[in-house]
Protein backbone atom coordinates (compact mmCIF):
# COMPACT_ATOMS: atom_id res chain seq x y z
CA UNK A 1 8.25 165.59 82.20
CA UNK A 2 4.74 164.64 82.56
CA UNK A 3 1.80 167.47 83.14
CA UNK A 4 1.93 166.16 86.70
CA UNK A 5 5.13 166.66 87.73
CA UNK A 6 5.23 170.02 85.30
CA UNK A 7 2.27 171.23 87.59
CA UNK A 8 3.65 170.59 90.59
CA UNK A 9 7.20 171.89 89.46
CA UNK A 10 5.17 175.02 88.68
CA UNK A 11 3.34 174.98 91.77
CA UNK A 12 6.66 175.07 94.08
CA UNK A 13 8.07 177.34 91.90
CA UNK A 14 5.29 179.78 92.99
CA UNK A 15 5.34 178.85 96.35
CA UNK A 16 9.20 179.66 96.53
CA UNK A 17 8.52 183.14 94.56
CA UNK A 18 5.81 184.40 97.04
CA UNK A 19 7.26 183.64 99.96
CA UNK A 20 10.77 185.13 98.87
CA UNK A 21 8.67 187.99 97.71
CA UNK A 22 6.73 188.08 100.89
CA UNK A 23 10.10 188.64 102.65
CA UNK A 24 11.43 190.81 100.18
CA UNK A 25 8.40 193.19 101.45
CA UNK A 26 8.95 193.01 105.09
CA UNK A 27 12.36 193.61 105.09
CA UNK A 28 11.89 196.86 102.65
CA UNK A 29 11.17 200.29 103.85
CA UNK A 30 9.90 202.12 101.29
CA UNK A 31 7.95 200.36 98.01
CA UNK A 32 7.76 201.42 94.78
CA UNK A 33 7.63 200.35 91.03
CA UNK A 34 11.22 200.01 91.29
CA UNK A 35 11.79 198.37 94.11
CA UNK A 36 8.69 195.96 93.39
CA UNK A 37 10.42 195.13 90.10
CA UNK A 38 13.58 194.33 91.56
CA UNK A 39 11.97 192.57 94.45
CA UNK A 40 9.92 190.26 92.18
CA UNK A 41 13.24 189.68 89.98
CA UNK A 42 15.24 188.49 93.03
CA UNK A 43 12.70 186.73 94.43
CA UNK A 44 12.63 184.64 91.15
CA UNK A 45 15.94 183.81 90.61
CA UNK A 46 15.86 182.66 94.67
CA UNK A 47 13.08 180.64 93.83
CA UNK A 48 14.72 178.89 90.63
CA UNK A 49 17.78 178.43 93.11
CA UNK A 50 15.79 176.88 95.66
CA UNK A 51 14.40 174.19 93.60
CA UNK A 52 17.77 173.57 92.22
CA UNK A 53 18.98 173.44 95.42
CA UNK A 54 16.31 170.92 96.64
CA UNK A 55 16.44 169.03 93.27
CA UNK A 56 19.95 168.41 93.89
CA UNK A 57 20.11 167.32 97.35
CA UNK A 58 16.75 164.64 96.64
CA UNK A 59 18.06 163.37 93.40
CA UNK A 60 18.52 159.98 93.08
């Protein structure tokens, strides 16, 4: 990988995380440490899916 596509792979990583985390806020009622931990956990491993997910239907 070159710093380009690192940076960018980086960047939609992020994107991915915040809005799954964004979500992960709405749909909550009540937020604390806990549930911010566990909402920022499983809004990373969505995001790491996501780009697999998109990596795999784009690759050529």
């Amino acid at each position: 990988m070159t710093g380009r596509t690192t940076l960018l792979a980086v960047g939609e990583l992020l994107a991915w995380w915040a809005g799954l985390a964004l979500l992960w806020l709405v749909l909550v009622s009540s937020v604390d440490t806990l549930e911010r931990i566990v909402g920022a956990s499983a809004a990373a491993v969505g995001a790491l899916a996501a780009r697999a997910g998109r990596r795999a239907v784009t690759w050529r």
